[in-house]
Protein backbone atom coordinates (compact mmCIF):
# COMPACT_ATOMS: atom_id res chain seq x y z
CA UNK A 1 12.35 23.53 -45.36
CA UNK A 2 10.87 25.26 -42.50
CA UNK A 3 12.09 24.86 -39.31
CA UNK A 4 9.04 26.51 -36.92
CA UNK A 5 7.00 24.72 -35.41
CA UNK A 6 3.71 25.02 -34.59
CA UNK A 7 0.52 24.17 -32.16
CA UNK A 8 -0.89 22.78 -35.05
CA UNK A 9 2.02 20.56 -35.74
CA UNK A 10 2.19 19.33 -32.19
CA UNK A 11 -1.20 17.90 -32.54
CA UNK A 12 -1.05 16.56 -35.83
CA UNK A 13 2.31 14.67 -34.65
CA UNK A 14 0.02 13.21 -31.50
CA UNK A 15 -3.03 12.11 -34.64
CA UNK A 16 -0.09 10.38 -36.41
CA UNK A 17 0.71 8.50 -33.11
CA UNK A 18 -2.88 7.54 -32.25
CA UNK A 19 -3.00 6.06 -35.88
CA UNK A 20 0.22 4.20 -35.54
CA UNK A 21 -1.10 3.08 -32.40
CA UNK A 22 -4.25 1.88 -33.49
CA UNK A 23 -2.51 -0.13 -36.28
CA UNK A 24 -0.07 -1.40 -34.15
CA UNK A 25 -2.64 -2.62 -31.88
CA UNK A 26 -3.94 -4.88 -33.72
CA UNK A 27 -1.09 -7.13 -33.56
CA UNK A 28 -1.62 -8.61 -30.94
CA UNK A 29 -4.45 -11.73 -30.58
CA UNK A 30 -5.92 -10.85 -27.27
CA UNK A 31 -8.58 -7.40 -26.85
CA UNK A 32 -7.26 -6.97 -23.48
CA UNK A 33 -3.68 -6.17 -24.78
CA UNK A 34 -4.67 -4.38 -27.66
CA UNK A 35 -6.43 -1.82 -25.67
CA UNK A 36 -3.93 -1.65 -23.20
CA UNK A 37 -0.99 -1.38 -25.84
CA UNK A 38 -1.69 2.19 -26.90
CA UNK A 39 -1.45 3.07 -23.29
CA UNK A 40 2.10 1.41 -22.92
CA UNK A 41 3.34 3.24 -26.30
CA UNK A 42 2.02 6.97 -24.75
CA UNK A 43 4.00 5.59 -21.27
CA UNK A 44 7.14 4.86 -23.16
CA UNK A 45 7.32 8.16 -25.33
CA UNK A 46 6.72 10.14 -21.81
CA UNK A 47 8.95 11.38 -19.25
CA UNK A 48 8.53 8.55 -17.01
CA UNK A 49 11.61 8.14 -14.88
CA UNK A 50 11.65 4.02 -15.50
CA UNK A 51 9.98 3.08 -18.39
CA UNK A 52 8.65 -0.77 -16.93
CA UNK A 53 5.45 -2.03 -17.12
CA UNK A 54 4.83 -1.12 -13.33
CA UNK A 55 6.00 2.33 -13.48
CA UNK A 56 3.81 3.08 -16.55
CA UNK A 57 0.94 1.66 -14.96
CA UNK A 58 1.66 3.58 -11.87
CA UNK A 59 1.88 7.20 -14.16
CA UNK A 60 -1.12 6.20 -15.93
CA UNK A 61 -3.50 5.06 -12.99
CA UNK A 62 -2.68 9.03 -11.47
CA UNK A 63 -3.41 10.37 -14.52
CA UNK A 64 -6.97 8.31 -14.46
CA UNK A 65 -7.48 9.31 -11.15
CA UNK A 66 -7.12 12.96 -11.79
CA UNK A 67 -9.46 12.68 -14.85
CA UNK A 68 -11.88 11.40 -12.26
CA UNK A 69 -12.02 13.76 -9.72
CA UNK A 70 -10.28 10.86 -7.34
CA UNK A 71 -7.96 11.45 -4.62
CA UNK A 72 -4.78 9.43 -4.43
CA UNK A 73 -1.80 9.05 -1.82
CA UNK A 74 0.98 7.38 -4.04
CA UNK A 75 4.50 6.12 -2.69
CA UNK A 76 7.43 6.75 -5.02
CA UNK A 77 10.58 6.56 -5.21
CA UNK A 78 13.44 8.59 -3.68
CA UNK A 79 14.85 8.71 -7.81
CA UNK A 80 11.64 10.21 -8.80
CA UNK A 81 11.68 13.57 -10.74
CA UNK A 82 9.82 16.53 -9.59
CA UNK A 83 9.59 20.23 -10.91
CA UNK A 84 9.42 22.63 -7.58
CA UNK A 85 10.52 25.74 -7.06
CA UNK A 86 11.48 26.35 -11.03
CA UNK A 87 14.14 23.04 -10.77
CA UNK A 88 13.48 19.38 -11.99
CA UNK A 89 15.30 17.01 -10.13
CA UNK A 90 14.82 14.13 -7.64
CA UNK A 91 12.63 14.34 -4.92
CA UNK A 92 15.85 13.18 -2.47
CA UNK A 93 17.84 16.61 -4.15
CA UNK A 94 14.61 18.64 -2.90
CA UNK A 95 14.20 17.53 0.71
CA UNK A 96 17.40 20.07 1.66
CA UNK A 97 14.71 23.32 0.63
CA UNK A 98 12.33 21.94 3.32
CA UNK A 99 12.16 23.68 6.07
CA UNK A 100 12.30 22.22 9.74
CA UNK A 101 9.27 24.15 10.69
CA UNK A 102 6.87 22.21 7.84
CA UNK A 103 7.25 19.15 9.93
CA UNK A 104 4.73 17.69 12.03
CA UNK A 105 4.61 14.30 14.34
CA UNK A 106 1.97 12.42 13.37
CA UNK A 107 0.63 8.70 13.83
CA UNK A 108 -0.47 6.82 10.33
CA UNK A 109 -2.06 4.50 12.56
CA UNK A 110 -1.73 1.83 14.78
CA UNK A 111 0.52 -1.34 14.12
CA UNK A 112 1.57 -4.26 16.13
CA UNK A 113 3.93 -2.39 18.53
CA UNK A 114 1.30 0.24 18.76
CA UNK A 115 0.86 3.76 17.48
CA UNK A 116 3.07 4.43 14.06
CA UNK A 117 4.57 7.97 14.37
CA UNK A 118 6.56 10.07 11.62
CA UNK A 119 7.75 13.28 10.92
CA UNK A 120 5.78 14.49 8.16
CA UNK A 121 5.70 17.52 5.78
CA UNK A 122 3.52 17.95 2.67
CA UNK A 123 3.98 20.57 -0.14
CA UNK A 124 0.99 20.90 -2.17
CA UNK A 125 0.08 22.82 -5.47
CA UNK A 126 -2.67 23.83 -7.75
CA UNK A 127 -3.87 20.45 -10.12
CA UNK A 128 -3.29 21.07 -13.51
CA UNK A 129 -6.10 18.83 -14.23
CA UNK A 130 -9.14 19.31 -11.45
CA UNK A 131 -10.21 22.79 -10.51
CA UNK A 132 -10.90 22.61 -6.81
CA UNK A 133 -7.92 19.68 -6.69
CA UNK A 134 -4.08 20.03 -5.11
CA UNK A 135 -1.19 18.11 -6.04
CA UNK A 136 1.24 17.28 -3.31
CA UNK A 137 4.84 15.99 -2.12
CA UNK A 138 4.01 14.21 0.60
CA UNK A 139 7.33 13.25 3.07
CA UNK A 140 7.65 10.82 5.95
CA UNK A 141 10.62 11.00 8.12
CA UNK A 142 11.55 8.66 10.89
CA UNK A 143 12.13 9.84 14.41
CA UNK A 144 14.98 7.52 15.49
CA UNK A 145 16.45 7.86 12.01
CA UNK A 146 16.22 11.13 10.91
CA UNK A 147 17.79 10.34 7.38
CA UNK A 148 15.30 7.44 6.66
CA UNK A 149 12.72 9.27 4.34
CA UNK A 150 9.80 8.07 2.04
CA UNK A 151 8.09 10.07 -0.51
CA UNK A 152 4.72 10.72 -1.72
CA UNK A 153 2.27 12.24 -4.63
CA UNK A 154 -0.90 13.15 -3.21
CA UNK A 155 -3.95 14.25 -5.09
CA UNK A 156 -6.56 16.02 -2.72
CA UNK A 157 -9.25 18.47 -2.53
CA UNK A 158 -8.22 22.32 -2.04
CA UNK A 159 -7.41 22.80 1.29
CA UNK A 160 -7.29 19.05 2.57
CA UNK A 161 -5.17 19.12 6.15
CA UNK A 162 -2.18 17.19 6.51
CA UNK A 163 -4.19 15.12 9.09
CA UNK A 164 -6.53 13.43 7.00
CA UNK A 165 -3.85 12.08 4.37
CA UNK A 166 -1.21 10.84 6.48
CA UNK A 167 -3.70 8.14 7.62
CA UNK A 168 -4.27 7.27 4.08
CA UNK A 169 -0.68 6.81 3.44
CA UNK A 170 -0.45 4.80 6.62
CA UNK A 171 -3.07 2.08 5.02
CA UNK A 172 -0.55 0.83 3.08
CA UNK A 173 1.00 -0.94 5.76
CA UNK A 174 -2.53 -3.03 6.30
CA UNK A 175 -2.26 -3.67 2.93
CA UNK A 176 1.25 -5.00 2.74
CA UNK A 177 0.44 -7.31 5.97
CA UNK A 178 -2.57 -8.46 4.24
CA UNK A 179 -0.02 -10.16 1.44
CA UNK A 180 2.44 -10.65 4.12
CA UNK A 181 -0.32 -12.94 5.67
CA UNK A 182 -1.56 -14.50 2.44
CA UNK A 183 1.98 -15.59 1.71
CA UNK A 184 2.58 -16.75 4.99
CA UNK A 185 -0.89 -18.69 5.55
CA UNK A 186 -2.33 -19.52 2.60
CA UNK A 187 0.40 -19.59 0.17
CA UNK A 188 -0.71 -16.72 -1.84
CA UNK A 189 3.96 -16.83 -3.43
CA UNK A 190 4.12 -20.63 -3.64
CA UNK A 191 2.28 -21.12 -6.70
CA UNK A 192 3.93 -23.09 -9.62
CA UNK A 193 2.72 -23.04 -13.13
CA UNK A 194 2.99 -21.78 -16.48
CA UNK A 195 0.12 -20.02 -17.28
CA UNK A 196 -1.73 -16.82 -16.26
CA UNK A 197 -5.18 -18.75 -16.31
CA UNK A 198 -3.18 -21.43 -13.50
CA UNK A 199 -1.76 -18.32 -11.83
CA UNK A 200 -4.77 -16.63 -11.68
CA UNK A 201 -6.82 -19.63 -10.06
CA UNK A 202 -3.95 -20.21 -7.50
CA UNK A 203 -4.07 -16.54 -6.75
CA UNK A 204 -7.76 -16.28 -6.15
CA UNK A 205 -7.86 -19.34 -4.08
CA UNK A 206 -5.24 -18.32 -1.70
CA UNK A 207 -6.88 -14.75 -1.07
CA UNK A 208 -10.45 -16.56 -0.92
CA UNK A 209 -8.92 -18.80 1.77
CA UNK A 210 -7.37 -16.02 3.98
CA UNK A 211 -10.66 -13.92 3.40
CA UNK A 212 -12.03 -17.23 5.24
CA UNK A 213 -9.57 -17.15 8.15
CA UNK A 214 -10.72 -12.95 8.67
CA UNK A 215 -14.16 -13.76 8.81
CA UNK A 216 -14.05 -16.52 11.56
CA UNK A 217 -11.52 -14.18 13.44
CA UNK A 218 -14.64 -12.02 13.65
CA UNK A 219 -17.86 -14.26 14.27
CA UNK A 220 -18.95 -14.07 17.85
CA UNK A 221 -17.43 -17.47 19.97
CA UNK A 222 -19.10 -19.50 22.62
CA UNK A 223 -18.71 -18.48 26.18
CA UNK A 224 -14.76 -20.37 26.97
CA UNK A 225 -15.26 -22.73 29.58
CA UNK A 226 -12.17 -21.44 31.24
CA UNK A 227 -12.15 -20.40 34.89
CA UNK A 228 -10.64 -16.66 35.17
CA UNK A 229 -6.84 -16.30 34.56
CA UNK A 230 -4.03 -15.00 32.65
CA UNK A 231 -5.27 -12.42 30.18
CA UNK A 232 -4.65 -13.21 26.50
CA UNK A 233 -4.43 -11.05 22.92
CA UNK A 234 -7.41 -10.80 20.83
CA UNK A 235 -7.63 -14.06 18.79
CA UNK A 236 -5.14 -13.41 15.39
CA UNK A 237 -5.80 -14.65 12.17
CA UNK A 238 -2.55 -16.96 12.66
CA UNK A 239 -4.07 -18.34 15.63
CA UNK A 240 -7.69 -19.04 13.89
CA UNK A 241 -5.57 -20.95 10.86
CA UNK A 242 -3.30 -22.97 13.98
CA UNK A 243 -6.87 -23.94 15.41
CA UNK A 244 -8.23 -24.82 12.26
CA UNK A 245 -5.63 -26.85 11.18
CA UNK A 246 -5.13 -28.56 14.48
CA UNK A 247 -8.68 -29.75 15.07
CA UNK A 248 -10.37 -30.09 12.20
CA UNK A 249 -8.29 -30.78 8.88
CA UNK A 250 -5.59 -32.93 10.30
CA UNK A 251 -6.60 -33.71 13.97
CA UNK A 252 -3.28 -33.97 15.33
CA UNK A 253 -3.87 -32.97 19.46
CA UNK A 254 -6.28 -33.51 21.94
CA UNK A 255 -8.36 -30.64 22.01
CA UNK A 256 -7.74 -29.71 25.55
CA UNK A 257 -3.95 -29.82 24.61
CA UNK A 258 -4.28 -27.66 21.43
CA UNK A 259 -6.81 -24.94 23.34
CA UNK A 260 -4.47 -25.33 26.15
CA UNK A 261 -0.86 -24.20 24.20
CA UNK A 262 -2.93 -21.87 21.99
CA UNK A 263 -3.71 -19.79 25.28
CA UNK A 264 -0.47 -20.17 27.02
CA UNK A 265 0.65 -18.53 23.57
CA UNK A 266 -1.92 -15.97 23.52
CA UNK A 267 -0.89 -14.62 27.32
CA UNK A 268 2.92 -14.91 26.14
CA UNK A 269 2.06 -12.70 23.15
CA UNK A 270 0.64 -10.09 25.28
CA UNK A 271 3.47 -9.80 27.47
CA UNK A 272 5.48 -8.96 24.73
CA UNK A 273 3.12 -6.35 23.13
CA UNK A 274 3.05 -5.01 27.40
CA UNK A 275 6.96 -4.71 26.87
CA UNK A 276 7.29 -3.42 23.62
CA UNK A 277 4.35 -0.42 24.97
CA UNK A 278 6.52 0.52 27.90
CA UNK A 279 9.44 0.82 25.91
CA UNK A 280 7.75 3.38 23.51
CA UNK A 281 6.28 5.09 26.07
CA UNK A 282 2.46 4.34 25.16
CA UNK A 283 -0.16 4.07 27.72
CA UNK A 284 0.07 1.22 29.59
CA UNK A 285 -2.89 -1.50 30.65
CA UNK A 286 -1.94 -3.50 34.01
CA UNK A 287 -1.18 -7.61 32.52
CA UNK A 288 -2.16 -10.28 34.71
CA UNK A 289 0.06 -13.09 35.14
């Protein structure tokens, strides 16, 4: 028996798999799954560093985005495997070939304490998939904590600056407060049931509900009868569900007493943001008390 191996052989072993696939697939009782199966099997076989569903559909959805001609900014893991500079390793066993001139401090955006600034540094390469296309490492470091780093794949046209895709990987914070919000408000984690068609209803519901609280928070209000005083925070979507709650589904205050706390609260809350400005150093806007 022959031993060599061949171009040819490669791709007749990855015809065998399809068919396998295709026979396995239909195993299962449901179309969605046995479409998606074949997928999983591919996932497993590759060099995915943790073969769960999540990490497979992580792999997979760059992939599809490549094959698109999409852009992508990615987090990963620290544990994650990368080939740079000839070596395969983690991404954590790279960071000491970085050099301290590649960073740059740069705001991802704005959060609740005001602007959100890193260290960042980006390595980018060629796409082996999109002419035109780069592949990145993109790394956040934190100023006050210097070893506190989180890690990136970035797929980007030719030439895209580090500017323009540090804001994109700062969206994922609005993201994660958008859950953090559903879960707090609406109980997006507090459903209880057994099936995915009961999990699915619960999960739409909650979102549809919060996606109710945003849009008040942003209709134009009538002209508050109050005379001139202590200046308040924008109205929150916490503060729109407090309302809501308050004076119209259970009725539990007078009105003047609810309105009353809810800007007492307001005013408090920006006195704190005021502090927490100063003590970063932002611009600061004079409070009236």
């Amino acid at each position: 028996m022959s031993w060599d191996v061949s171009e040819r052989d490669v791709q007749r072993w990855g015809r065998e798999l399809e068919r396998v696939c295709e026979r396995m697939a239909s195993r299962f009782g449901r179309v969605e799954v046995q479409r998606r199966a074949p997928f999983y099997v591919r996932g497993l076989i590759a060099q995915v560093d943790r073969k769960n569903g999540w990490q497979l559909a992580d792999s997979q959805f760059r992939r599809c985005g490549e094959q698109l001609g999409l852009g992508y900014v990615v987090a990963i893991s620290s544990s994650t495997h990368l080939f740079l500079n000839g070596r395969r390793t983690k991404v954590s066993e790279h960071l000491s070939h970085v050099p301290e001139g590649a960073w740059s401090r740069l705001s991802c955006g704005s959060g609740t304490k005001g602007e959100r600034f890193y260290d960042w540094a980006l390595v980018a390469w060629p796409s082996p998939e999109n002419e035109g296309f780069e592949r990145g490492w993109l790394m956040r470091r934190s100023i006050s904590d210097p070893t506190d780093i989180a890690s990136y794949f970035t797929h980007a046209p030719h030439g895209t600056a580090l500017e323009k895709i540090v804001p994109i990987a700062g969206r994922r914070w609005t993201i994660e407060e958008c859950f953090e919000q559903a879960k707090q408000l609406t109980g997006l984690n507090e459903y209880e049931v057994r099936s995915w068609i009961g999990w699915h209803r619960h999960i739409t519901l909650s979102l549809l509900a919060l996606a109710m609280l945003v849009v008040i928070r942003t209709q134009p209000r009538s002209r508050s009868r109050r005379k001139k005083g202590a200046d308040l925070i924008p109205l929150t979507v916490p503060e729109v569900r407090t309302l809501l709650v308050t004076l119209v589904l259970r009725r539990t205050a007078l009105p003047e007493t609810v309105l009353g706390f809810s800007e007492w609260r307001r005013h408090h809350q920006l006195i704190a943001k005021h502090g927490h400005d100063k003590a970063r150093g932002s611009p600061l806007k004079e409070v009236e008390l």
